[in-house]
N, C-alpha and C. Protein backbone atom coordinates (compact mmCIF):
# COMPACT_ATOMS: atom_id res chain seq x y z
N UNK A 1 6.70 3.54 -6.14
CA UNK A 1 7.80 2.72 -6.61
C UNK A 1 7.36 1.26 -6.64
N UNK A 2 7.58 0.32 -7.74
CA UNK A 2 7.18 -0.92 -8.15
C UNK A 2 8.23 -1.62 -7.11
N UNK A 3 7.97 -3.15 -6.83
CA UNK A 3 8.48 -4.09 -6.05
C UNK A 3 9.27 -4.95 -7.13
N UNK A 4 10.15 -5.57 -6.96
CA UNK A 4 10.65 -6.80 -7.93
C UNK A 4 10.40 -8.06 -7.68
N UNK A 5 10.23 -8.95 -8.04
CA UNK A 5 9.70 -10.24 -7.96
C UNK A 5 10.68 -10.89 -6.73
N UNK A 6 11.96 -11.22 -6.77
CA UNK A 6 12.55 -11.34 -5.57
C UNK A 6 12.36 -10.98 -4.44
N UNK A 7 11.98 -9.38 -4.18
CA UNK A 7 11.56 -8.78 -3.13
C UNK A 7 10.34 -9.54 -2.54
N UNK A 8 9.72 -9.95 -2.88
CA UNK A 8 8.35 -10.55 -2.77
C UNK A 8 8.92 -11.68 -2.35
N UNK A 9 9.51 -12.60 -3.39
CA UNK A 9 9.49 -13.84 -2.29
C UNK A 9 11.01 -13.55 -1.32
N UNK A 10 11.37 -12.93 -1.20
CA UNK A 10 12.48 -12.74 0.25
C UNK A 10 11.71 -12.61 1.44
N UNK A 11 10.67 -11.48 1.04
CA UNK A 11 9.64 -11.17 2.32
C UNK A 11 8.96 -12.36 2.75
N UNK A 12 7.78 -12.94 1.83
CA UNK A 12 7.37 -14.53 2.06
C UNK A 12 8.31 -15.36 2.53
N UNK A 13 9.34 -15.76 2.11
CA UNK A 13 10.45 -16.62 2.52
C UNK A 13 10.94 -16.40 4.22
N UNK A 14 11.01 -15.47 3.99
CA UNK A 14 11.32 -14.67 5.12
C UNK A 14 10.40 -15.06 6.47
N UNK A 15 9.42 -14.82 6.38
CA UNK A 15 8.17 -14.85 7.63
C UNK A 15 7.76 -16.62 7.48
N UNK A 16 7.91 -17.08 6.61
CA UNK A 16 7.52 -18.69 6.27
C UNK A 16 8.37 -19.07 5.81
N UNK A 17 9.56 -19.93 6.43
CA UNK A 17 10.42 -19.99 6.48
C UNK A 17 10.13 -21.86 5.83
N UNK A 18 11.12 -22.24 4.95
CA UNK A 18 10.34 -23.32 4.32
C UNK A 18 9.93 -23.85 2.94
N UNK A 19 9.18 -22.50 2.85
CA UNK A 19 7.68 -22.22 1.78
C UNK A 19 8.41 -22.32 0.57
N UNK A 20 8.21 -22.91 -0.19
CA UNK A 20 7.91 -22.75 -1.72
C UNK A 20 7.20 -21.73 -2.51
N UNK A 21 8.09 -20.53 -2.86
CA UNK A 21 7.32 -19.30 -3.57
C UNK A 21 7.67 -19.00 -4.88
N UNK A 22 6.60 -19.13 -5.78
CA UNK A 22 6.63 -19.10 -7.18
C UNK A 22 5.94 -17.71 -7.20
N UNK A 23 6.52 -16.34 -8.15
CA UNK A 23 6.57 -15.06 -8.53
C UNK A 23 6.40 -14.97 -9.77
N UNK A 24 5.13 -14.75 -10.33
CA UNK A 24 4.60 -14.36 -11.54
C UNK A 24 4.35 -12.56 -11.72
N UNK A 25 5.48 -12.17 -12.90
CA UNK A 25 4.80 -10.48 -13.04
C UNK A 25 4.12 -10.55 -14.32
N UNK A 26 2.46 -10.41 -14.01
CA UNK A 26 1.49 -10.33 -14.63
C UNK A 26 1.87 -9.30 -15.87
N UNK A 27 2.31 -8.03 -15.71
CA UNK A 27 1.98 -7.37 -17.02
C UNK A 27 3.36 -6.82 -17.41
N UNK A 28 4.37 -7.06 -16.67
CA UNK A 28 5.63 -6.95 -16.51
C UNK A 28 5.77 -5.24 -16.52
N UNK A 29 4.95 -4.75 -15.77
CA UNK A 29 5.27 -3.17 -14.72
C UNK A 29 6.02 -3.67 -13.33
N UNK A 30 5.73 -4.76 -12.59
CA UNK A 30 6.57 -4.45 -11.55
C UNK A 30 5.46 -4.29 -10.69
N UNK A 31 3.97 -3.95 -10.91
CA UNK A 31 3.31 -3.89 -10.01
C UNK A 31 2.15 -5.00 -9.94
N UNK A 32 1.67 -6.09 -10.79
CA UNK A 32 0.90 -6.73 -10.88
C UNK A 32 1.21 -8.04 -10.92
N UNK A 33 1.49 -8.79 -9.80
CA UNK A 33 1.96 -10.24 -9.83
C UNK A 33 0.88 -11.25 -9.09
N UNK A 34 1.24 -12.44 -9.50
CA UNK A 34 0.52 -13.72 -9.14
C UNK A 34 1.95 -14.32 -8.40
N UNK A 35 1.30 -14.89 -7.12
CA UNK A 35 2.57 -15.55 -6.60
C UNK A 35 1.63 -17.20 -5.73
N UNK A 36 2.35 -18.05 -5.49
CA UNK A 36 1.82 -19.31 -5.52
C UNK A 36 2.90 -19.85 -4.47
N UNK A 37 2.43 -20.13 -3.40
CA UNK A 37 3.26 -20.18 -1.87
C UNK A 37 2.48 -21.43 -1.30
N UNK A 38 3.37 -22.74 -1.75
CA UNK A 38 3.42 -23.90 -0.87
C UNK A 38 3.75 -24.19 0.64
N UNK A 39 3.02 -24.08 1.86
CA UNK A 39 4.22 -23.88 3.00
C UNK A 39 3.54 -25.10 4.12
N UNK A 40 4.15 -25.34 4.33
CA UNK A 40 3.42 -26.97 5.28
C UNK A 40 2.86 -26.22 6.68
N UNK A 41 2.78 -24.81 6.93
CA UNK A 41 2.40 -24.11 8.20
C UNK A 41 1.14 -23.61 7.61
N UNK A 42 0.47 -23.43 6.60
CA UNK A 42 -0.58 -23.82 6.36
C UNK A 42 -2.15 -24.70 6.50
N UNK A 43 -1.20 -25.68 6.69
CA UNK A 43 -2.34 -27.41 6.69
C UNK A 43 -3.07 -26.93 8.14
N UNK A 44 -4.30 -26.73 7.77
CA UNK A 44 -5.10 -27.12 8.88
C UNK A 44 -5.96 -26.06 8.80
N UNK A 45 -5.57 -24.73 8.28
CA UNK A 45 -5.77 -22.92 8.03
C UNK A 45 -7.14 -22.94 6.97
N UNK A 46 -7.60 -22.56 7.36
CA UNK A 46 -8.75 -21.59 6.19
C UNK A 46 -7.64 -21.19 4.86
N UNK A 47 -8.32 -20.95 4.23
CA UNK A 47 -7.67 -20.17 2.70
C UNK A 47 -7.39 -18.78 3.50
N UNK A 48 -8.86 -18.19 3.97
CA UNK A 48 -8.22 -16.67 4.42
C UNK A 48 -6.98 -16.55 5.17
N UNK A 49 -7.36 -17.62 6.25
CA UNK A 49 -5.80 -17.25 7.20
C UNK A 49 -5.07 -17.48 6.63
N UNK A 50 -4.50 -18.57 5.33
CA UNK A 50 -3.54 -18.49 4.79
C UNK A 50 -2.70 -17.35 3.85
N UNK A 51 -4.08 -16.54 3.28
CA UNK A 51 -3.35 -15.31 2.55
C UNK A 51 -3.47 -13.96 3.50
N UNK A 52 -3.85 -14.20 5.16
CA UNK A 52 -3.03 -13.17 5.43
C UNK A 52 -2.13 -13.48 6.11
N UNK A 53 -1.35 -14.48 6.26
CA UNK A 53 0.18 -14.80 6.42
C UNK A 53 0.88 -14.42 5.62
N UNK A 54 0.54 -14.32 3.89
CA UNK A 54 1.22 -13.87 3.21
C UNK A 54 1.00 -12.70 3.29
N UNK A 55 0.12 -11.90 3.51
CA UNK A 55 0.01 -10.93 3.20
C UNK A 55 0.76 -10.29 4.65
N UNK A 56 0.45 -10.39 5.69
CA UNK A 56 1.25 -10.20 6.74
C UNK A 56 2.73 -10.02 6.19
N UNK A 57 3.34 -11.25 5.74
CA UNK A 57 4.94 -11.30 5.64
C UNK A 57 5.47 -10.27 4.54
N UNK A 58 4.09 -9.32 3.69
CA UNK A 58 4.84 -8.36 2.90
C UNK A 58 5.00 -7.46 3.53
N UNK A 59 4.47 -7.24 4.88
CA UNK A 59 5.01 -5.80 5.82
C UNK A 59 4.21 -4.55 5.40
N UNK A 60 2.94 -4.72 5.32
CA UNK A 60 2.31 -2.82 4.81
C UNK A 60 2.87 -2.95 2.93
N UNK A 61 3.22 -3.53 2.34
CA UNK A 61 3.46 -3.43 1.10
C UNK A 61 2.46 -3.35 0.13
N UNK A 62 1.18 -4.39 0.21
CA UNK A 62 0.09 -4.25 -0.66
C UNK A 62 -0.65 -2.75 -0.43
N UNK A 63 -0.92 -2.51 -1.79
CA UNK A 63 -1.59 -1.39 -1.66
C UNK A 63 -0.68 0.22 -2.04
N UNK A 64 0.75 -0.26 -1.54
CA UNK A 64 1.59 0.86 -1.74
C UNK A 64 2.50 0.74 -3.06
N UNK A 65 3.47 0.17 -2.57
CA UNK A 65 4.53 -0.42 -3.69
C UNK A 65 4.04 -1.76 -4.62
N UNK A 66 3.07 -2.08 -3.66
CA UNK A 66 2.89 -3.66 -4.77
C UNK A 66 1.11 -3.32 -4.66
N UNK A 67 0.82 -3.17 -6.00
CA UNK A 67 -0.45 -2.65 -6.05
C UNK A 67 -1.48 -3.90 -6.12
N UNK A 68 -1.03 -4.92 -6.76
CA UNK A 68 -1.77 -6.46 -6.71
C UNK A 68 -1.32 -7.56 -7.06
N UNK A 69 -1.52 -8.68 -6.05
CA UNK A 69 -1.11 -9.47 -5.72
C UNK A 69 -1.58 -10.61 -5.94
N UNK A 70 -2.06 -11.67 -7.58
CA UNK A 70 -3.14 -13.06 -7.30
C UNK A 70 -2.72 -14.00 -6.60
N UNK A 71 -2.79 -14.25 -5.50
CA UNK A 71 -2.48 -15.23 -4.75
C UNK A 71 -3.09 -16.85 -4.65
N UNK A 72 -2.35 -17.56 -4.41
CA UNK A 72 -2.83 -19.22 -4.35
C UNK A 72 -1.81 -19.42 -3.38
N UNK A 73 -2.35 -20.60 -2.66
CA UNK A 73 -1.76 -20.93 -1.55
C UNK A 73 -2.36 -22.36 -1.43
N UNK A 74 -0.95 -22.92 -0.63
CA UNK A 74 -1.76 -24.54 -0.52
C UNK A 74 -0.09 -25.21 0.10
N UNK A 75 -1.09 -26.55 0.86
CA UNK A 75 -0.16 -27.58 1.20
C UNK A 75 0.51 -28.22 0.48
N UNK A 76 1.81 -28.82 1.01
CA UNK A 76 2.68 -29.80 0.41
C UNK A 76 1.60 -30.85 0.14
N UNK A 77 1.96 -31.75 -0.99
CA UNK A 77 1.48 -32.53 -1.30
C UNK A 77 2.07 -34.36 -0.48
């Protein structure tokens, strides 16, 4: 079963509380999105640690229901 773009950023929103989450569906199935998560709990983080916070806050989702995910991540400006 595909995820909806909301679902995605509720979960992000959710665990990074804050964050700025922009939800792109790449091919418009429901399973291939780009999402772009501003969050000031970031600053200081590697890139990696930053996308597995996100990836953390989808709960076991990648891989199942949400098959891929292009991620960008970054500080407030």
């Amino acid at each position: 079963m595909a995820m909806i773009a909301e679902e995605i950023e509720r979960l992000i929103k959710e665990d990074l509380p804050g964050a700025e989450v922009r939800i792109e569906d790449l091919r418009g199935d429901g399973d291939h999105y780009a999402a772009h998560v501003v969050f000031e709990g970031f600053r200081g983080l590697s890139r990696v640690q930053q996308h597995q916070m996100v990836y953390k806050s989808l709960k076991g989702r990648m891989g199942g229901e949400l098959h891929a995910l292009a991620l960008q991540t970054s500080v407030p400006e």
